[in-house]
Every structure is written in structure tokens, then in C-alpha cells.
Protein backbone atom coordinates (compact mmCIF):
# COMPACT_ATOMS: atom_id res chain seq x y z
CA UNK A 1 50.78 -75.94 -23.00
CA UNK A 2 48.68 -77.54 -25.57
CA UNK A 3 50.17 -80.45 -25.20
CA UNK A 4 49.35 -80.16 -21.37
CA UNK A 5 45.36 -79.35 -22.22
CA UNK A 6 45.26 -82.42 -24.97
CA UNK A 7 46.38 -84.71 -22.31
CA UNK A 8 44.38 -83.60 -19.28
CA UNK A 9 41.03 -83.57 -21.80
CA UNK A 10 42.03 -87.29 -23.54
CA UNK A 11 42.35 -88.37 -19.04
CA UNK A 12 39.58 -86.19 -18.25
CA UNK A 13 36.88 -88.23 -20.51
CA UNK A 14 38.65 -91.60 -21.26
CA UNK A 15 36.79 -93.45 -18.29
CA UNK A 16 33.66 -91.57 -18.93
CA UNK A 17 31.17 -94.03 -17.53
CA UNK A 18 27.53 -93.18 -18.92
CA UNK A 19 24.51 -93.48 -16.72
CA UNK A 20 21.93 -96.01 -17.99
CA UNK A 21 18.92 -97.43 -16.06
CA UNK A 22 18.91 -97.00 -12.05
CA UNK A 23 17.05 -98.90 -9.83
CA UNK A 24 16.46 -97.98 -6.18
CA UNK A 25 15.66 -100.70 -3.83
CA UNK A 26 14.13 -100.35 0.06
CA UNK A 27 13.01 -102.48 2.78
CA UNK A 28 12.74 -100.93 6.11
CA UNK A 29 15.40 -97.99 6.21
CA UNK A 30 17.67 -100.05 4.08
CA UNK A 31 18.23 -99.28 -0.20
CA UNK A 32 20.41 -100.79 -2.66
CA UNK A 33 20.81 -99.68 -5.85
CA UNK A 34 21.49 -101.00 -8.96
CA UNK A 35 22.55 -99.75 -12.01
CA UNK A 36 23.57 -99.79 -15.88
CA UNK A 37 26.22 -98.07 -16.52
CA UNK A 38 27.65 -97.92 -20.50
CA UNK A 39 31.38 -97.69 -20.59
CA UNK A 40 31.14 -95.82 -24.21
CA UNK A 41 28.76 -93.68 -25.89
CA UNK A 42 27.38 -97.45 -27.10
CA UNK A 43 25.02 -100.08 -25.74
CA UNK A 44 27.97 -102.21 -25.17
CA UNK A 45 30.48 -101.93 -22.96
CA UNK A 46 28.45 -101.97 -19.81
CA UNK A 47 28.21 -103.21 -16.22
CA UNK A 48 26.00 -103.83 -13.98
CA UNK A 49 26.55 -102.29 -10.76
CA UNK A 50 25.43 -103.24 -7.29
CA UNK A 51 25.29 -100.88 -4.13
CA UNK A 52 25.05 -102.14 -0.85
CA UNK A 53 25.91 -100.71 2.67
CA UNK A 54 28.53 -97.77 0.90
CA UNK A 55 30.13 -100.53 -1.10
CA UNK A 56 29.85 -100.83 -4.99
CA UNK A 57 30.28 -104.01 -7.11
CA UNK A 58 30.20 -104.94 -10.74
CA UNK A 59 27.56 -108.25 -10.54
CA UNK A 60 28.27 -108.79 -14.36
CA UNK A 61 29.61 -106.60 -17.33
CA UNK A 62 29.60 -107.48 -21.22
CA UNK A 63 31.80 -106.26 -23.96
CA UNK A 64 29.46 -107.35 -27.36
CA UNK A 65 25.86 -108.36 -26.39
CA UNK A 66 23.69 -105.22 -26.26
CA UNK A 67 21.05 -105.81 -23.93
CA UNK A 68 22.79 -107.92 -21.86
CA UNK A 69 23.56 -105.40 -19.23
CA UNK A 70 19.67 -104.57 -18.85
CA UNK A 71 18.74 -107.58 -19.08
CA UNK A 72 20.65 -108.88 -16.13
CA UNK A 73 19.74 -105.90 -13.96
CA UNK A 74 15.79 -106.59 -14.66
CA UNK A 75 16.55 -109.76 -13.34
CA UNK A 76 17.98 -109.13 -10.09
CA UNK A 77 15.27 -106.06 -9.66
CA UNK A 78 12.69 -109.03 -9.82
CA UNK A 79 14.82 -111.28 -7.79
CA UNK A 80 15.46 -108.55 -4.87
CA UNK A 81 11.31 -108.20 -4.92
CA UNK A 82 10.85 -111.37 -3.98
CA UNK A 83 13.03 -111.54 -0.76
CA UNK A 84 10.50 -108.69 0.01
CA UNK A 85 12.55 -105.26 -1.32
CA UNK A 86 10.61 -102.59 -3.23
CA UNK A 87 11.66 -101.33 -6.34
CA UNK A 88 11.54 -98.12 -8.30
CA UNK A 89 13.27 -96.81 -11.20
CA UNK A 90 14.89 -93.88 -10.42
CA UNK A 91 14.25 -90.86 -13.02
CA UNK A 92 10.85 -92.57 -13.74
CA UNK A 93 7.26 -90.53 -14.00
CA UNK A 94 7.01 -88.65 -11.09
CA UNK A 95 4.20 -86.40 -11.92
CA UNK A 96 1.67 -87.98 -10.77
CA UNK A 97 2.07 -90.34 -6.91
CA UNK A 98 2.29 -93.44 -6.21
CA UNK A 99 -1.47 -95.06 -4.91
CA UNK A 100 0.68 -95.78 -1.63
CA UNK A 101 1.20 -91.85 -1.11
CA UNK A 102 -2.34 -90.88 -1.60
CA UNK A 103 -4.66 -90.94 1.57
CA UNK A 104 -6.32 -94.28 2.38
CA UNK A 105 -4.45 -95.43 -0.88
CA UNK A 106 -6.52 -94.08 -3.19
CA UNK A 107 -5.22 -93.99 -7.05
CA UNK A 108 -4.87 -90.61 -8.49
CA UNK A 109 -7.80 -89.35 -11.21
């Protein structure tokens, strides 16, 4: 039996895929996301992960360069807001809202 419970934990969290930075892209009633994701409790492993229409891709991944990951990923954010997309960082500051949700698009005191 314990050998049982030591193999289903060692399955359980061997592809443990960490959530980094998520970005949330619209235009229209469209979104795309794209994420970090660390392979490890590290920097590095990581991929960068693309979703569009249900279907998820891995755009680029790196196995030694920390900050690779994020660095391609803020790329492609700034590259999907100029064909016209608008994009947010998921998890960030919501406390206060965004000028566009204020009336007559007034910024918040």
C-alpha cells in the first residue's frame, strides 16, 4: 500500500506545471490568452503558451535562460496590440477600474 501512495504522489506532482504571468487578450467577443507557465518550482523550465479558439499551443519554451519565457510573451502581448487586440494581465490591480469603466471615461480619484 505504501508503495501504491509513493507512486500515485511521485505521478500526481511530476508534471506539476506552475502558473506564471497570464495575459488576456479581446477584440470584439473574441480573447486569447497567453501565458507563462514554469515547468519546476524554478524560473526555467518554462513555456509560453498560446490560446486560441479552445486550442492551446506552446509558441516557444526554454530549458536555461531565465527570463526568456517572459520575455517572449511581453513581446507577442505588444505584437497582438498592434493588430488592434486589448490586453490585460490577468490577476493584476483590480481595486480600483479601468478609466474605460467609469462614466464618460472619467479616471478614478
Amino acid at each position: 500500500m505504501r508503495i501504491f501512495i509513493g507512486l500515485l504522489f511521485v505521478l500526481c506532482f511530476s508534471q506539476v506545471a506552475l502558473a506564471g504571468t497570464t495575459y488576456v487578450c479581446t477584440h470584439g467577443d473574441m480573447e486569447r490568452r497567453i501565458e507563462v507557465v514554469q515547468l519546476s518550482t524554478a524560473a526555467v523550465p518554462c513555456e509560453v503558451r498560446y490560446t486560441k479558439n479552445g486550442n492551446t499551443e506552446v509558441l516557444w519554451s526554454a530549458q536555461a535562460e531565465e527570463g526568456y519565457c517572459e520575455a517572449r510573451a511581453a513581446e507577442f502581448v505588444e505584437k497582438q496590440r498592434g493588430w488592434g487586440w486589448e490586453c490585460v494581465e490577468s490577476g493584476a490591480n483590480m481595486s480600483e477600474p479601468a478609466p474605460s469603466d467609469m462614466p464618460d471615461g472619467q479616471l478614478p480619484e
